[in-house]
C-alpha atoms as a PDB file:
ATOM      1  CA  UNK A   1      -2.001  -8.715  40.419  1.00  0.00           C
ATOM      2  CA  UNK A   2      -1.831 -10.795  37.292  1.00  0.00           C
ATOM      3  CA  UNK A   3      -3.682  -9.765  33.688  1.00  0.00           C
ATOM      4  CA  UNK A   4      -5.595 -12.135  32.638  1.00  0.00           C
ATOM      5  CA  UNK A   5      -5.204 -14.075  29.821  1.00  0.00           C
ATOM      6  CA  UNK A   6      -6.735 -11.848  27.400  1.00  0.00           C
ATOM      7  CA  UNK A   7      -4.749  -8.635  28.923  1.00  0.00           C
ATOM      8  CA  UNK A   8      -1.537 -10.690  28.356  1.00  0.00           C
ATOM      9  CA  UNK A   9      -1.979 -10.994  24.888  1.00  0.00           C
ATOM     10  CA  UNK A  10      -3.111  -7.919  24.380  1.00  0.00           C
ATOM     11  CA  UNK A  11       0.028  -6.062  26.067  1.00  0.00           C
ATOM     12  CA  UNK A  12       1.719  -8.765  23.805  1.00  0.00           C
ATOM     13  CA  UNK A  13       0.259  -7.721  20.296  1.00  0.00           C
ATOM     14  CA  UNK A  14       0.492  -4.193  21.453  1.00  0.00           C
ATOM     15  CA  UNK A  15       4.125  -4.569  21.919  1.00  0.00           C
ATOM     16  CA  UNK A  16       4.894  -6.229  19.029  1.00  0.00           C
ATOM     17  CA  UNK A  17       3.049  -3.646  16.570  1.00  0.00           C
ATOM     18  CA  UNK A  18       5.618  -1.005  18.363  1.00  0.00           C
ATOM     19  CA  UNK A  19       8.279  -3.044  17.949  1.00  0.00           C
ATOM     20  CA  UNK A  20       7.683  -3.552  14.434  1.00  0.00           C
ATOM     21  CA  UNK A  21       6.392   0.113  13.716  1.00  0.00           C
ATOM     22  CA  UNK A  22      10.088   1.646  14.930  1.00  0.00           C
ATOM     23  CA  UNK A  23      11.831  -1.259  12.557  1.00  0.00           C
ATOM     24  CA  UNK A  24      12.388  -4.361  14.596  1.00  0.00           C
ATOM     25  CA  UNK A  25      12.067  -8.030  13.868  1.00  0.00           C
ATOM     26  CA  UNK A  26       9.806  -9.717  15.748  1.00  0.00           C
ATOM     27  CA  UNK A  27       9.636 -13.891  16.155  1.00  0.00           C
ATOM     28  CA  UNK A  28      11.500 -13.458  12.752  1.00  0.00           C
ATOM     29  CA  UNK A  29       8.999 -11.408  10.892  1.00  0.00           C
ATOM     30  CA  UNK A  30      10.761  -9.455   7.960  1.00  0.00           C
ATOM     31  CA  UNK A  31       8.124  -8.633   5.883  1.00  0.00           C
ATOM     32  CA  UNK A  32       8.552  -4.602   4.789  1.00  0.00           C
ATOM     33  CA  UNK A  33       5.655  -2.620   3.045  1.00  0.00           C
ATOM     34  CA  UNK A  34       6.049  -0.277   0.219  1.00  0.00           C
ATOM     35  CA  UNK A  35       3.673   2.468  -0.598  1.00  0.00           C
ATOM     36  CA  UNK A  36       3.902   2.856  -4.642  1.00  0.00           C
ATOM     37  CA  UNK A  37       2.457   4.692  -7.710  1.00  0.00           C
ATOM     38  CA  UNK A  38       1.146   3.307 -10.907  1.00  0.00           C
ATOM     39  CA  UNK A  39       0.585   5.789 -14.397  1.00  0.00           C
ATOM     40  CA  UNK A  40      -2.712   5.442 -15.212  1.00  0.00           C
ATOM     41  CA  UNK A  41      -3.667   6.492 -18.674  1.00  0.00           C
ATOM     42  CA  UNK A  42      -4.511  10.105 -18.677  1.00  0.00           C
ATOM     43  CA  UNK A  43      -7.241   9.747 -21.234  1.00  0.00           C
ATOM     44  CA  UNK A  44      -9.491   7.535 -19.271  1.00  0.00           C
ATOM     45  CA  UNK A  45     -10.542  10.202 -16.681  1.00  0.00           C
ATOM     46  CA  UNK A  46     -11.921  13.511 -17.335  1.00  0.00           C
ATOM     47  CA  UNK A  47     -10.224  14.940 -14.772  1.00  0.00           C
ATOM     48  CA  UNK A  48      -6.652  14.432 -14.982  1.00  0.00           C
ATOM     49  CA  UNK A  49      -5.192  17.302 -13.353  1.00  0.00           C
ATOM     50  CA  UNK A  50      -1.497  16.390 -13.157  1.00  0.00           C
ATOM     51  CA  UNK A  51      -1.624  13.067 -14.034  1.00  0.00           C
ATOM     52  CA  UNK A  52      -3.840  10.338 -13.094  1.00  0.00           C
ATOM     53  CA  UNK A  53      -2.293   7.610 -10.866  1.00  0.00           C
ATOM     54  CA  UNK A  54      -3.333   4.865  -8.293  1.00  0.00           C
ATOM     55  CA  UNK A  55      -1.534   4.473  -5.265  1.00  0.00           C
ATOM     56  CA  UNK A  56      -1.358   1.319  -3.476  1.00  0.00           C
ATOM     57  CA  UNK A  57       0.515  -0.704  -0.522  1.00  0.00           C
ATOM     58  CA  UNK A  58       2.655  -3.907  -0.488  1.00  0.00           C
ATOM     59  CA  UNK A  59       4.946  -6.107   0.680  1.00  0.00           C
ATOM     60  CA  UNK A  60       5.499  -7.428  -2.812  1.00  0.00           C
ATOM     61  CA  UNK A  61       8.334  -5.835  -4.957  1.00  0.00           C
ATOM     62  CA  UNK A  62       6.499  -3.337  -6.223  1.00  0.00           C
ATOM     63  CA  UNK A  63       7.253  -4.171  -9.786  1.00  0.00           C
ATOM     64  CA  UNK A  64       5.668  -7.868  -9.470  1.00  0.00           C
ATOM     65  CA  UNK A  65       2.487  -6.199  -7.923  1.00  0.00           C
ATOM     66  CA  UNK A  66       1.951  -3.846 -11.332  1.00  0.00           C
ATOM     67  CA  UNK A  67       2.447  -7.496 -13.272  1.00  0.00           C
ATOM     68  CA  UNK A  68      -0.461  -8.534 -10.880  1.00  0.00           C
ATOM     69  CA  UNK A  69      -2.754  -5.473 -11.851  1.00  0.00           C
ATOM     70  CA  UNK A  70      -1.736  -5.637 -15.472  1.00  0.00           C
ATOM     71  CA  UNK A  71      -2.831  -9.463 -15.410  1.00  0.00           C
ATOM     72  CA  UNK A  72      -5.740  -9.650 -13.491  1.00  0.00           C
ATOM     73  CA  UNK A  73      -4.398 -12.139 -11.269  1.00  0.00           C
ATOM     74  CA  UNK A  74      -5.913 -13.672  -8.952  1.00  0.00           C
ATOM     75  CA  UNK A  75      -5.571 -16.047  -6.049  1.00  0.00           C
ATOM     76  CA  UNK A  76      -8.594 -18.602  -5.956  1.00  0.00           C
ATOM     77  CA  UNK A  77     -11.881 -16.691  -5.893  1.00  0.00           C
ATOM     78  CA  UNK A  78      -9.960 -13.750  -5.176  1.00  0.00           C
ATOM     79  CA  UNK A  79      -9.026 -10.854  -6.962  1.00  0.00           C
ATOM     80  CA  UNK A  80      -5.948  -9.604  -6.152  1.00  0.00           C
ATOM     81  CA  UNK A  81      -6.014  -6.573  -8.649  1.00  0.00           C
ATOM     82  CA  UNK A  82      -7.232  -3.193  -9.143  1.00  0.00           C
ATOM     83  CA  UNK A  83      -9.690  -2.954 -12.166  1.00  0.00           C
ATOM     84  CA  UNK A  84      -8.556   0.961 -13.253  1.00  0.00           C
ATOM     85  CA  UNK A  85      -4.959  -0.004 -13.237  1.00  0.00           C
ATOM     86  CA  UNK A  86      -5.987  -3.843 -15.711  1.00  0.00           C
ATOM     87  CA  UNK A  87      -7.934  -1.209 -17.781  1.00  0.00           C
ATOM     88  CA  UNK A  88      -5.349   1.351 -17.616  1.00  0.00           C
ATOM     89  CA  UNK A  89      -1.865   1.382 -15.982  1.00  0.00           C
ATOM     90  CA  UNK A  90       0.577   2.027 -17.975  1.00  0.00           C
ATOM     91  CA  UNK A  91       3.677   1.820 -15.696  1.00  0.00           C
ATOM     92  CA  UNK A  92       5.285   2.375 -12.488  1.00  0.00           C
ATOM     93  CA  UNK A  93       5.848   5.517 -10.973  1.00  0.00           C
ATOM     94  CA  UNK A  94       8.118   5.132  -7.818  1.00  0.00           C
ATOM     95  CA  UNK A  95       9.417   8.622  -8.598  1.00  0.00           C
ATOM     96  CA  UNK A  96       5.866   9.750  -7.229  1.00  0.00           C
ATOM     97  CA  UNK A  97       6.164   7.531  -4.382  1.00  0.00           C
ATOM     98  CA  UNK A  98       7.616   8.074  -0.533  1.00  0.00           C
ATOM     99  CA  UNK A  99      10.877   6.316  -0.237  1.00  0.00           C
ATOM    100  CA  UNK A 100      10.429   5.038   3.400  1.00  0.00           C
ATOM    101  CA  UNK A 101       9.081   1.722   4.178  1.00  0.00           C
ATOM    102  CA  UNK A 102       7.002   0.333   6.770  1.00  0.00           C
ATOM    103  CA  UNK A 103       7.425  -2.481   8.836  1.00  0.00           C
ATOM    104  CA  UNK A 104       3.365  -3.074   9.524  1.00  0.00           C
ATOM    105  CA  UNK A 105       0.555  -3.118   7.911  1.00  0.00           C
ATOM    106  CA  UNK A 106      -1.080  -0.841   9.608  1.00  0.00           C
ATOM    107  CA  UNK A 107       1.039   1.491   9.488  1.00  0.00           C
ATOM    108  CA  UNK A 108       1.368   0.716   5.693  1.00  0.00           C
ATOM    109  CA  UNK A 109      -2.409   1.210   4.909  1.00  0.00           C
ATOM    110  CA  UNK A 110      -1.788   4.487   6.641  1.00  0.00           C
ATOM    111  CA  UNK A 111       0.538   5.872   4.900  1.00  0.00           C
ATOM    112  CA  UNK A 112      -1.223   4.853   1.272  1.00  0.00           C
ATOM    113  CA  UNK A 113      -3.895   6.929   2.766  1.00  0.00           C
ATOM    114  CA  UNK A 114      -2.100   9.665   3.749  1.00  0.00           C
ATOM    115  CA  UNK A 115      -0.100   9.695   0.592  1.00  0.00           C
ATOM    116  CA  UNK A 116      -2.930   9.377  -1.992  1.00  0.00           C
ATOM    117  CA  UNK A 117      -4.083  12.705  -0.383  1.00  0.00           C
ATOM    118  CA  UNK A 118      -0.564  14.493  -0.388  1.00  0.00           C
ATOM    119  CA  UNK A 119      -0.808  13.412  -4.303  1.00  0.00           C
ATOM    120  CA  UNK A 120      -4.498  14.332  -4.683  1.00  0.00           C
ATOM    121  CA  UNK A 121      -3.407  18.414  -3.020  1.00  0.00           C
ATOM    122  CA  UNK A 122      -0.656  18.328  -5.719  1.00  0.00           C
ATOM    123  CA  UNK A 123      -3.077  18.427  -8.722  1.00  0.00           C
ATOM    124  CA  UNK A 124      -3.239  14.751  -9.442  1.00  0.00           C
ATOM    125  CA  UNK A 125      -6.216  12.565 -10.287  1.00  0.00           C
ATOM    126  CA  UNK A 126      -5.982   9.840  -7.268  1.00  0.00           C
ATOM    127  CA  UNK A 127      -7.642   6.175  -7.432  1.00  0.00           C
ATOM    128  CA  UNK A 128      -6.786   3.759  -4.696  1.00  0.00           C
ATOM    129  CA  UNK A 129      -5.516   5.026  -1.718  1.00  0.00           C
ATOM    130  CA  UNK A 130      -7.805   3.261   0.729  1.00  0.00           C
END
């Protein structure tokens, strides 16, 4: 029998998210994630363990997102920055971060999750990571 409509594109957006999970490129779609690490100053939490950093997701380079953080940018009405790292990031820390990158964001948002905790059982003081 045939799906209906709403079973069609719901096989379709389910096959695209698998296609795009195991690294394809789907109707031209390139757009890659990063999961990355920003210093945070050590003497703004009580806490800092082995360092205090924030851990985030993008599919900026992750140097231009720090410049967005750093400047309070936003983007109309909304913010596109982290308040702790404006107050106090001091730099990037991709030596902290997972070298793989994701091809959705799903799978991105994920993966910040699960890697603010891996960093978090290491010792460190963890902000972001949603």
């Amino acid at each position: 029998s045939l799906a209906s409509h709403g079973d069609a594109k719901d096989l379709k957006k389910s096959v695209i998210s698998t296609l795009k999970s195991q690294g394809y490129t789907v109707n031209r779609n390139t757009d890659v994630w990063t999961v990355y690490v920003i210093e945070l100053d050590s003497t703004a939490t009580k806490t800092p363990g082995e360092g205090f950093v924030y851990v985030g997701e993008t599919k900026k380079n992750p140097e231009a997102r720090l410049q967005e953080h750093l400047s309070r940018a936003t983007n109309g009405k909304t913010k596109l920055f982290s308040s702790v790292v404006a107050k106090h990031g001091t730099r990037l820390r991709m030596d902290l971060a997972p070298t793989h990158k994701f091809f959705d964001k799903k799978a991105s948002i994920h993966a910040e999750a699960e890697w603010a905790e891996h960093l978090r059982g290491l010792g460190y003081t963890v902000r972001g990571g949603h």
